[in-house]
PDB file of N, CA and C in Angstrom:
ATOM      1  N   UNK A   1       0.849  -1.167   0.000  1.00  0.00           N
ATOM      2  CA  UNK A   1       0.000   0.000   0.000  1.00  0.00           C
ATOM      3  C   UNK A   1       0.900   1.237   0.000  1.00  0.00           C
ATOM      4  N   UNK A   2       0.588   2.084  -0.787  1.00  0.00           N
ATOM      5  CA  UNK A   2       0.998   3.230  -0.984  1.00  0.00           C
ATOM      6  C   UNK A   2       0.069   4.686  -0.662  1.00  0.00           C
ATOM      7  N   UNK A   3       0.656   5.067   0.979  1.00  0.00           N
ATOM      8  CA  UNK A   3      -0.141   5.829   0.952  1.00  0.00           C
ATOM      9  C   UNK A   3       0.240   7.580   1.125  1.00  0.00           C
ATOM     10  N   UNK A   4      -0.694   8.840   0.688  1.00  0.00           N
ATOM     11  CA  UNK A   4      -0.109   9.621   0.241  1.00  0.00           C
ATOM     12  C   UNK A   4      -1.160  10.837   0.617  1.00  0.00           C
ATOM     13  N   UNK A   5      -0.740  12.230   0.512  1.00  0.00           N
ATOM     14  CA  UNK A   5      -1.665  12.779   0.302  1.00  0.00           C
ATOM     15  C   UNK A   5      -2.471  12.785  -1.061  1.00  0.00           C
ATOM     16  N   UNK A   6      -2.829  14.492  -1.114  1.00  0.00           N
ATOM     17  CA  UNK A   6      -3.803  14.331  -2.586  1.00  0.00           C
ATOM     18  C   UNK A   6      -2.871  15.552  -3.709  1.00  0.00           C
ATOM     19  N   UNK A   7      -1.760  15.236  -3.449  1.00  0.00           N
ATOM     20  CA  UNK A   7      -0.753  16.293  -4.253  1.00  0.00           C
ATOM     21  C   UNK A   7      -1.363  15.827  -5.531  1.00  0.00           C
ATOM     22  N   UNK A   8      -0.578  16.748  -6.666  1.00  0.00           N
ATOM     23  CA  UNK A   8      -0.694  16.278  -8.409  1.00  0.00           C
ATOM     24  C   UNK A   8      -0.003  15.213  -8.425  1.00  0.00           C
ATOM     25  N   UNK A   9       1.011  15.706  -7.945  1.00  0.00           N
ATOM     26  CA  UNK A   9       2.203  14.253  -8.534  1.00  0.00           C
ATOM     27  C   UNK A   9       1.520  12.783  -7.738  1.00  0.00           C
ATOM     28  N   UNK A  10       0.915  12.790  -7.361  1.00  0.00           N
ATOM     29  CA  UNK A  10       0.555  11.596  -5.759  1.00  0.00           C
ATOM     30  C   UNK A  10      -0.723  11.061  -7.053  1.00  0.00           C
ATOM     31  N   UNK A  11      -1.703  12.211  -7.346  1.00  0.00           N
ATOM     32  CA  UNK A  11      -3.187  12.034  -8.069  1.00  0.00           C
ATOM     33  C   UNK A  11      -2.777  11.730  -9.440  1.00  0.00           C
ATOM     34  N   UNK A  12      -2.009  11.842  -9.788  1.00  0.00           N
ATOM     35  CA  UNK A  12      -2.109  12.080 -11.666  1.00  0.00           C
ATOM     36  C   UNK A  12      -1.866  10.542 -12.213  1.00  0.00           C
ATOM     37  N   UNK A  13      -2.438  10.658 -13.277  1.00  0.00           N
ATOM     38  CA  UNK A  13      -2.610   9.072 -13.492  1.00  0.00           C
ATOM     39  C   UNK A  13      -2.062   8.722 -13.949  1.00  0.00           C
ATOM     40  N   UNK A  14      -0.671   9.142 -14.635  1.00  0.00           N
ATOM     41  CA  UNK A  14       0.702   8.341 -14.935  1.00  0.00           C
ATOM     42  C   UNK A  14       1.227   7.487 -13.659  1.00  0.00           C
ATOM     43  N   UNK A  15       1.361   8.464 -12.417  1.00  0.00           N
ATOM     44  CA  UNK A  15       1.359   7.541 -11.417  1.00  0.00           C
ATOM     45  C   UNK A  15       0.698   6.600 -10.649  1.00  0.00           C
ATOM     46  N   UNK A  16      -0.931   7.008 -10.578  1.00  0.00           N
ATOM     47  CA  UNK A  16      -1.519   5.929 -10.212  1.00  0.00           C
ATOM     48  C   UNK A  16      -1.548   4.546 -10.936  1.00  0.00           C
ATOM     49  N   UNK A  17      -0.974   4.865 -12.057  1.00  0.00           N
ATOM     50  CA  UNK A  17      -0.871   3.818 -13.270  1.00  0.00           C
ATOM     51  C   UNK A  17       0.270   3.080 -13.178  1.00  0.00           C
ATOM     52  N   UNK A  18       1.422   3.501 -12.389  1.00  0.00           N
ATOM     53  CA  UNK A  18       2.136   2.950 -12.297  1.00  0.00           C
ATOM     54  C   UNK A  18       2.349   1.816 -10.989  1.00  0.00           C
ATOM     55  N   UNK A  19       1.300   2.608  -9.813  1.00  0.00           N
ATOM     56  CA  UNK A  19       0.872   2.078  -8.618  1.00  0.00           C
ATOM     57  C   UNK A  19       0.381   0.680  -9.325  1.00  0.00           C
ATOM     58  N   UNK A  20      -0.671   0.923 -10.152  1.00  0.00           N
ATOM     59  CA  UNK A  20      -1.539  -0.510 -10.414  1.00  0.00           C
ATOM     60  C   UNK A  20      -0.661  -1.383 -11.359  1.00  0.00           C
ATOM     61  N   UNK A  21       0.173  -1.305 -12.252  1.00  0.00           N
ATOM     62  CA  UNK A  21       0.802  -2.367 -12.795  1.00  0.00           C
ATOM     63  C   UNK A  21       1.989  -2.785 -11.990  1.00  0.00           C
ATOM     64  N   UNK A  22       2.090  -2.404 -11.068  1.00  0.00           N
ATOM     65  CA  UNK A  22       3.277  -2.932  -9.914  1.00  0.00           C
ATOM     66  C   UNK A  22       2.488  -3.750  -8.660  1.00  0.00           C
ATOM     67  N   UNK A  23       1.560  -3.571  -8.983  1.00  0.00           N
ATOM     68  CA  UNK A  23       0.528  -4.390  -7.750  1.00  0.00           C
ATOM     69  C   UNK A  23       0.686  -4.084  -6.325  1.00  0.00           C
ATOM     70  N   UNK A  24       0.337  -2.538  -6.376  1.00  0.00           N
ATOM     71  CA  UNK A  24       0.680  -1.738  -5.253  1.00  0.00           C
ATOM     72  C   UNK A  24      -0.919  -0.607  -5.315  1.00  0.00           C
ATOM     73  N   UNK A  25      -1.058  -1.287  -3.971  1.00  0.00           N
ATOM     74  CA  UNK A  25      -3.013  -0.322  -4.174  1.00  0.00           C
ATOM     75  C   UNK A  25      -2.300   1.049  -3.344  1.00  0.00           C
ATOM     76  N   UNK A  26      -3.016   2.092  -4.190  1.00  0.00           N
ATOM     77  CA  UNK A  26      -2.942   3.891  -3.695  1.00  0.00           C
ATOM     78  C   UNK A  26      -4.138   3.819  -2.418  1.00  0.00           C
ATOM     79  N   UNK A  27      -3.244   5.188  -1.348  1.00  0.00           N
ATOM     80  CA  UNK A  27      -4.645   5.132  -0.734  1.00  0.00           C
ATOM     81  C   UNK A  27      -4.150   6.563  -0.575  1.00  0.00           C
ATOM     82  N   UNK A  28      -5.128   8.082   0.202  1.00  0.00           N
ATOM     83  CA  UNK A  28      -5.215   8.754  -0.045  1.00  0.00           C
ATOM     84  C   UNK A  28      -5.738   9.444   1.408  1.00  0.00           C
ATOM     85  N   UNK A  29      -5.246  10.263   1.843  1.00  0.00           N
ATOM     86  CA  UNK A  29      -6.132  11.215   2.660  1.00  0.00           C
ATOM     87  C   UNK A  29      -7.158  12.148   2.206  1.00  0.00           C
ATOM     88  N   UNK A  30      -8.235  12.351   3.137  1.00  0.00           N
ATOM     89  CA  UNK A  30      -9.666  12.666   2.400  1.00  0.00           C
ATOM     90  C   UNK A  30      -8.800  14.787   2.005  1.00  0.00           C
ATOM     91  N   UNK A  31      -9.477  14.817   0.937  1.00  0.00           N
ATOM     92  CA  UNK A  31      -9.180  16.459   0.827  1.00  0.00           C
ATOM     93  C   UNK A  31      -9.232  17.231   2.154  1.00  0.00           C
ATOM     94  N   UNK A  32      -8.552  17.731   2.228  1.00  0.00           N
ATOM     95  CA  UNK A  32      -8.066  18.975   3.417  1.00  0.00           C
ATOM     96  C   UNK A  32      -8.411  18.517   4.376  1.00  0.00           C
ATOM     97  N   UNK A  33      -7.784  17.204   4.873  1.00  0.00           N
ATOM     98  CA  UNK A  33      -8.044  16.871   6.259  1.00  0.00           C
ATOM     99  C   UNK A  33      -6.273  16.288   6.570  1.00  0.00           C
ATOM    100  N   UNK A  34      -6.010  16.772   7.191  1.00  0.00           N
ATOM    101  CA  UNK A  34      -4.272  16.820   7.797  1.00  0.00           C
ATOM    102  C   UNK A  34      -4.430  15.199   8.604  1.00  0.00           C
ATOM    103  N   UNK A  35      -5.663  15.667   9.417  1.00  0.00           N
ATOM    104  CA  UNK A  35      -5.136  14.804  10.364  1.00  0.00           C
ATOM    105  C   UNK A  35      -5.114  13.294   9.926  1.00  0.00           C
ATOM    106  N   UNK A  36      -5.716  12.736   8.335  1.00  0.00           N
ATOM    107  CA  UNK A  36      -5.596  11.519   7.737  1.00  0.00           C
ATOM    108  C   UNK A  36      -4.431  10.840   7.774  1.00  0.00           C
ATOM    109  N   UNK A  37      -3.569  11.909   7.988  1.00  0.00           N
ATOM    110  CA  UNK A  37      -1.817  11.358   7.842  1.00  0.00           C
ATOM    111  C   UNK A  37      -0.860  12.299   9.033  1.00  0.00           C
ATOM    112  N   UNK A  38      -1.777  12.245  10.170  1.00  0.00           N
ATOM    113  CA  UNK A  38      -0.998  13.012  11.060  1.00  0.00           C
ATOM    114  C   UNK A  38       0.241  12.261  11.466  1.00  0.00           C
ATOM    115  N   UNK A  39       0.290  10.928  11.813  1.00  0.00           N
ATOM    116  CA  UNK A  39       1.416  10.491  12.271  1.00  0.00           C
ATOM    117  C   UNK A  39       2.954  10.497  11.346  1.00  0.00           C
ATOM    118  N   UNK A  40       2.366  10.635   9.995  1.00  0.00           N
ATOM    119  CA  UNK A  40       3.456  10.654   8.823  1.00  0.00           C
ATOM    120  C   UNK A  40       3.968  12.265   8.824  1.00  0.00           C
ATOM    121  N   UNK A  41       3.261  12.968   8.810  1.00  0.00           N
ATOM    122  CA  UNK A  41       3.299  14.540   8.664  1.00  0.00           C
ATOM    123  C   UNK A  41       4.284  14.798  10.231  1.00  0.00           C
ATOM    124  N   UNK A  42       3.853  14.314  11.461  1.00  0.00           N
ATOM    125  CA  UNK A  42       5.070  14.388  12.093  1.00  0.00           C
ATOM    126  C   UNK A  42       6.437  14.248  12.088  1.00  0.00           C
ATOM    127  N   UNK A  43       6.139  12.781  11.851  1.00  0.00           N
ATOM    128  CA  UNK A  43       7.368  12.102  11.052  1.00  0.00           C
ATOM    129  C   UNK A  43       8.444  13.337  10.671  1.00  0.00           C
ATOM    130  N   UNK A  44       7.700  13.344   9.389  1.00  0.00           N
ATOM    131  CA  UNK A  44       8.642  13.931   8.427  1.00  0.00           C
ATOM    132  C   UNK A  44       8.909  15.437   8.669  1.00  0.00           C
ATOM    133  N   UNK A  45       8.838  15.892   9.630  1.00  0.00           N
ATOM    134  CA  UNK A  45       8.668  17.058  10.796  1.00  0.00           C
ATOM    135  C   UNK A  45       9.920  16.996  11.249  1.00  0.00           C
ATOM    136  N   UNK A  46       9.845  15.899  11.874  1.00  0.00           N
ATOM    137  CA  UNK A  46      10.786  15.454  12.703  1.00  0.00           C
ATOM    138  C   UNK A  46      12.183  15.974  12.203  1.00  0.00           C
ATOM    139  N   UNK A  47      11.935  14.676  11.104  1.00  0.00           N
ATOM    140  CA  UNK A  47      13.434  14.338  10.328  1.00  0.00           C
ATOM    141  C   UNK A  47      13.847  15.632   9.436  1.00  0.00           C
ATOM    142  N   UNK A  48      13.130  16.664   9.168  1.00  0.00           N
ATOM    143  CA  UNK A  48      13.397  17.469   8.519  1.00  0.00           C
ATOM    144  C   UNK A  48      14.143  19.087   9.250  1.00  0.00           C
ATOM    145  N   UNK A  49      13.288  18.845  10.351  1.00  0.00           N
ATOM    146  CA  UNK A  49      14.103  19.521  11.752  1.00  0.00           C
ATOM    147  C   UNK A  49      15.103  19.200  12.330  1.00  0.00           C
ATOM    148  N   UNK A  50      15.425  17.594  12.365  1.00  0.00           N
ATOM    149  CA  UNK A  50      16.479  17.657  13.302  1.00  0.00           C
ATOM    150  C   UNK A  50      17.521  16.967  12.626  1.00  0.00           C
ATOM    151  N   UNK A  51      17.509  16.715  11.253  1.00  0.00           N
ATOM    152  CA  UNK A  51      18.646  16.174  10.522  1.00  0.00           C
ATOM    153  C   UNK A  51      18.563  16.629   9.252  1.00  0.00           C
ATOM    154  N   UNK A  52      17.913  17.953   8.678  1.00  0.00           N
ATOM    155  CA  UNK A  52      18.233  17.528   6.926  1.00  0.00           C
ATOM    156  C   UNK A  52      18.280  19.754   7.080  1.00  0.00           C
ATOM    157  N   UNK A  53      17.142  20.366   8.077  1.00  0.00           N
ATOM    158  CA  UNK A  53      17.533  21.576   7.584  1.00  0.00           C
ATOM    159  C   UNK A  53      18.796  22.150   8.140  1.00  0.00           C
ATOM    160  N   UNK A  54      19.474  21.950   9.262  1.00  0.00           N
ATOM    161  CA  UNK A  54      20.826  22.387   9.427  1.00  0.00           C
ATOM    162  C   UNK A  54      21.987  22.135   8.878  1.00  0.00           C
ATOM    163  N   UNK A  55      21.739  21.004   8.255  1.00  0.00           N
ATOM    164  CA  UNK A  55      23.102  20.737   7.264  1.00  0.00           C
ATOM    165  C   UNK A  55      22.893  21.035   5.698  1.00  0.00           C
ATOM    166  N   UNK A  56      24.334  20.984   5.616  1.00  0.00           N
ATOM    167  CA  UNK A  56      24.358  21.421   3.848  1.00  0.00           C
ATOM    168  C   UNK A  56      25.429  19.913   3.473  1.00  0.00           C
ATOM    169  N   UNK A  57      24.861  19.410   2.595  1.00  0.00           N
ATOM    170  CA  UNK A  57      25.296  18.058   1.948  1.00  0.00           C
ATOM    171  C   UNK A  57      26.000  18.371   0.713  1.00  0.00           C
ATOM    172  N   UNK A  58      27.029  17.828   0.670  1.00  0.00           N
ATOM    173  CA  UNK A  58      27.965  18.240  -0.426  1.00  0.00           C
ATOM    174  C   UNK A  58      27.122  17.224  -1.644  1.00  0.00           C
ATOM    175  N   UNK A  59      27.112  15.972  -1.148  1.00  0.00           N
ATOM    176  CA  UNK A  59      26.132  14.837  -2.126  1.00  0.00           C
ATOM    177  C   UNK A  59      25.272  13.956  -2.154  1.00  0.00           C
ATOM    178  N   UNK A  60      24.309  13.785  -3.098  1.00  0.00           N
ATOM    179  CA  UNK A  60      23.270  12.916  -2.448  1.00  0.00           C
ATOM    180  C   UNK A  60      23.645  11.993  -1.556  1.00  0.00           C
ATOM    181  N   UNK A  61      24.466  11.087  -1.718  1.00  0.00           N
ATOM    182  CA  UNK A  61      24.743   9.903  -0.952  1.00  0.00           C
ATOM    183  C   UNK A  61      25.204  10.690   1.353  1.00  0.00           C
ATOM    184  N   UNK A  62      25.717  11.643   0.539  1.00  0.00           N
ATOM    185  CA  UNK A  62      26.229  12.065   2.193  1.00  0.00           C
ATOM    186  C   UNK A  62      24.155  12.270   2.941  1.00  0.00           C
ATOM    187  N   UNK A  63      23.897  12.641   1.904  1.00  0.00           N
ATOM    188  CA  UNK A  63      22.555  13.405   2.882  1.00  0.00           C
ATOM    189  C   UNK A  63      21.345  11.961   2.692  1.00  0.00           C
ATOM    190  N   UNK A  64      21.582  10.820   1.637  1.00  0.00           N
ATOM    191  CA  UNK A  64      20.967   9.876   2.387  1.00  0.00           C
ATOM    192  C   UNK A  64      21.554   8.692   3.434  1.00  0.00           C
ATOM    193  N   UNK A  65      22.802   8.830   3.568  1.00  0.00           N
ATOM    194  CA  UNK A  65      23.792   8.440   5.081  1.00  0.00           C
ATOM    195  C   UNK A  65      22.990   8.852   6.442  1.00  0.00           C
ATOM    196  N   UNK A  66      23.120  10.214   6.035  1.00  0.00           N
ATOM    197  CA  UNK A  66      22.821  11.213   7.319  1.00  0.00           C
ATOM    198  C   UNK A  66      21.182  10.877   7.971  1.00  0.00           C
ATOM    199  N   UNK A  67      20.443  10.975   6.755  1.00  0.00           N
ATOM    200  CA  UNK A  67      19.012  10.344   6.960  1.00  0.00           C
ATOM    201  C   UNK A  67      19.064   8.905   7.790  1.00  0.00           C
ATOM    202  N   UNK A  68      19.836   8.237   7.046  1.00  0.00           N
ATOM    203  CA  UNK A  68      19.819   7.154   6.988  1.00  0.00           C
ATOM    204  C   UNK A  68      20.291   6.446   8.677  1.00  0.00           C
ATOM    205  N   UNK A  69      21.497   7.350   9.152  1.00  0.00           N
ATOM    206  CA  UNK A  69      21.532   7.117  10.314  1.00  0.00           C
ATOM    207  C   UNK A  69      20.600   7.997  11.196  1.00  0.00           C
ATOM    208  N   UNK A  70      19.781   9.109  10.896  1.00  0.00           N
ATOM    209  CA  UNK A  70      19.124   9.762  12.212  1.00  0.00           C
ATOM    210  C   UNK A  70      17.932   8.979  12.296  1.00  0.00           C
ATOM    211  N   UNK A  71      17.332   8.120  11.487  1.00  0.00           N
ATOM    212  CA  UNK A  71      15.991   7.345  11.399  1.00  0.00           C
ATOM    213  C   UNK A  71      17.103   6.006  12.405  1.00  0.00           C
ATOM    214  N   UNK A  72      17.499   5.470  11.708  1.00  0.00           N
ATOM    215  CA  UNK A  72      18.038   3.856  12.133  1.00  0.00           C
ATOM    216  C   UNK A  72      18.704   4.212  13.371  1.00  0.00           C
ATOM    217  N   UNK A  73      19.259   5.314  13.571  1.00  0.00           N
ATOM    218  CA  UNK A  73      20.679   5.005  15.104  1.00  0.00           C
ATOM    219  C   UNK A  73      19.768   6.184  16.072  1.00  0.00           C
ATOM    220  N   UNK A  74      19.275   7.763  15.637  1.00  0.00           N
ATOM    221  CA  UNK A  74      18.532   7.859  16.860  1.00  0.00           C
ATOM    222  C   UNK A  74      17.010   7.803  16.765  1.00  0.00           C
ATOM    223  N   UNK A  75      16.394   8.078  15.783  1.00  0.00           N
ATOM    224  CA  UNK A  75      15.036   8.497  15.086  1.00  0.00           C
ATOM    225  C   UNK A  75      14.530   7.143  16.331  1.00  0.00           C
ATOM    226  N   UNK A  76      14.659   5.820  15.657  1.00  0.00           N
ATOM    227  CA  UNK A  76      14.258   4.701  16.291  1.00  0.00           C
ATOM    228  C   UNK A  76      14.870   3.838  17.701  1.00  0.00           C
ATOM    229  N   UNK A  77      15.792   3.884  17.991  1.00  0.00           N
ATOM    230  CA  UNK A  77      16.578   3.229  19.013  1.00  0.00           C
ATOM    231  C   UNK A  77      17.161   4.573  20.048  1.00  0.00           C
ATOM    232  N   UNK A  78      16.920   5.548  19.740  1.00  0.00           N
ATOM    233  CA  UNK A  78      17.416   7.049  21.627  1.00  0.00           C
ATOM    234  C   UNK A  78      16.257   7.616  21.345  1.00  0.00           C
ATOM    235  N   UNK A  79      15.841   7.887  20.793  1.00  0.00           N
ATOM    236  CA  UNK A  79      14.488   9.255  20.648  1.00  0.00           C
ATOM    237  C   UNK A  79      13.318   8.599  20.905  1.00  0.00           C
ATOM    238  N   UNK A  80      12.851   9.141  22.423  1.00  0.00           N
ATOM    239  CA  UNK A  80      11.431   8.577  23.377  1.00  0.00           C
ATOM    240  C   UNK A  80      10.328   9.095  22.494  1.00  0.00           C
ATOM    241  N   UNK A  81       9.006   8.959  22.406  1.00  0.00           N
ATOM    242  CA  UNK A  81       8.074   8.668  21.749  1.00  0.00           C
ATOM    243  C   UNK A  81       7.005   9.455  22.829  1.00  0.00           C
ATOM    244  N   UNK A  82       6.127  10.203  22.907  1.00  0.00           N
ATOM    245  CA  UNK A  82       5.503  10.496  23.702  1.00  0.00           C
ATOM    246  C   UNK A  82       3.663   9.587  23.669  1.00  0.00           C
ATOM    247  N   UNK A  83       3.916   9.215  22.414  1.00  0.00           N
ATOM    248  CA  UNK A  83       2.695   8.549  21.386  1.00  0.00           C
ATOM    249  C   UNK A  83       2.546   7.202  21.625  1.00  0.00           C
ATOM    250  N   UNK A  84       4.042   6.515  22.181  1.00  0.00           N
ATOM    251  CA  UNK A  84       4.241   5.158  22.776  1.00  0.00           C
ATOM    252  C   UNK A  84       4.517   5.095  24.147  1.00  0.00           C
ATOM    253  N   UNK A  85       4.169   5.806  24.532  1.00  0.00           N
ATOM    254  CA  UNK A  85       4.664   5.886  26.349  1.00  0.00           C
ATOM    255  C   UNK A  85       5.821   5.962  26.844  1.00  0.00           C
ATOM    256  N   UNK A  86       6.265   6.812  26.155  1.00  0.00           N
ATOM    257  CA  UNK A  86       8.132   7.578  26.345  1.00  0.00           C
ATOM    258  C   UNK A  86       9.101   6.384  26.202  1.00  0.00           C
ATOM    259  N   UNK A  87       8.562   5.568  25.159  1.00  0.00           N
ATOM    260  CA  UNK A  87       9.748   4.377  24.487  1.00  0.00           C
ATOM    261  C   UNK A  87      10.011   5.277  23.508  1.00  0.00           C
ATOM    262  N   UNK A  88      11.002   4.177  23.044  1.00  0.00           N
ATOM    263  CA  UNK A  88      11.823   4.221  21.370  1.00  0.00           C
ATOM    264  C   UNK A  88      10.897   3.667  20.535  1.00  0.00           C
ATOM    265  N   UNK A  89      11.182   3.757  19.411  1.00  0.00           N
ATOM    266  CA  UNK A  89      10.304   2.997  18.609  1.00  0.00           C
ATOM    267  C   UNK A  89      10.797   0.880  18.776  1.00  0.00           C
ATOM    268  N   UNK A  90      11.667   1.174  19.024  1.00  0.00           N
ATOM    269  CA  UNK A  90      11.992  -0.190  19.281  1.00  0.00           C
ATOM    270  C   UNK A  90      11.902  -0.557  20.362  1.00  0.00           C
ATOM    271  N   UNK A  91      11.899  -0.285  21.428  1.00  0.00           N
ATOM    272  CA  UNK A  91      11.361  -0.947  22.378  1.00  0.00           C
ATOM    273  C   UNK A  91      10.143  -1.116  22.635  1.00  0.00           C
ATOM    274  N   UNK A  92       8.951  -0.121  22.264  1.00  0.00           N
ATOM    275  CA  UNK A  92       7.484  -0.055  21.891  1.00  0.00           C
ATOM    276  C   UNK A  92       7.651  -1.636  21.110  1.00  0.00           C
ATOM    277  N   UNK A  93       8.269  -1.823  20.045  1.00  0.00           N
ATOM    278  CA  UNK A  93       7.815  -3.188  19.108  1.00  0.00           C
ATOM    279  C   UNK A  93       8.229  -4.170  19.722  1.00  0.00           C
ATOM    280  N   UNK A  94       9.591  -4.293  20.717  1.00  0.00           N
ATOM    281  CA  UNK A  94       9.913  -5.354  21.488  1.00  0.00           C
ATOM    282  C   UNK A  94       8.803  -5.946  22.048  1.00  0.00           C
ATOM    283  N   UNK A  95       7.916  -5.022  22.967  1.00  0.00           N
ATOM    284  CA  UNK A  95       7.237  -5.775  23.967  1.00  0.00           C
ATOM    285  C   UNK A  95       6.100  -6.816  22.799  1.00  0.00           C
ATOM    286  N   UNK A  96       5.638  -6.468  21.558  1.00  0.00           N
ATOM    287  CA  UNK A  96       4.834  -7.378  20.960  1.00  0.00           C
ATOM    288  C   UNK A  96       5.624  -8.530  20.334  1.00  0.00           C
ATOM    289  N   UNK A  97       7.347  -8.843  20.298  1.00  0.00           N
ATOM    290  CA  UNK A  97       7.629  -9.618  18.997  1.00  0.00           C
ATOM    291  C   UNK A  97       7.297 -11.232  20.447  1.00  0.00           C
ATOM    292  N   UNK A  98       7.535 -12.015  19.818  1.00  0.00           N
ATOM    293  CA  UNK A  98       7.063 -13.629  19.691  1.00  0.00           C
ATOM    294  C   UNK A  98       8.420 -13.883  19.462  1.00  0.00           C
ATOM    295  N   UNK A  99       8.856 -14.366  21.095  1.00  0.00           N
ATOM    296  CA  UNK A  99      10.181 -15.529  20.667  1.00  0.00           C
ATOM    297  C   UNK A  99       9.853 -16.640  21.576  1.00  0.00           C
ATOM    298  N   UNK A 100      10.482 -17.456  20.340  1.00  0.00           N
ATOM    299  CA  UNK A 100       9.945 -19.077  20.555  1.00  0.00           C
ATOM    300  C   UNK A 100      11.487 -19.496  21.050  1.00  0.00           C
TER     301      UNK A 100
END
């Protein structure tokens, strides 16, 4: 599932067209309602505040590193969650995994 707001590029049917011959269903937040995708819209809040607008990246690869570690090393495993009861995102998923 691919889900998105209701941008052009998101709506236009070159891409939804490309959604359906890849066997990937679109889904959509209702027009002008934020809160359809509030938890994503944080998200990307987040990561855009605390790792992508203070730096200047000489090259793509440096600035998807940089992403790459503030999601994987603090985004998910040091940075408490107020939404999960002041876990990480990984320790929030610990308490559900199943070991046999």
């Amino acid at each position: 599932m691919f889900h998105s707001d209701r941008g052009s590029n998101y709506a236009c049917y070159d891409f939804q067209n490309l959604l359906t011959e890849i066997g990937i269903e679109a889904s959509m937040s209702r027009s002008g309602c934020c809160y359809d995708n509030a938890v994503m819209e944080s998200f990307f809040h987040s990561l855009k505040v605390e790792f992508v607008h203070h730096e200047k990246f000489a090259t793509r690869q440096q600035a998807k590193d940089a992403i790459f570690e503030g999601i994987e090393v603090f985004y998910n495993r040091q940075r408490i969650h107020s939404s999960i009861g002041y876990k990480t995102p990984i320790a929030f998923a610990e308490e559900f995994m199943i070991v046999e």
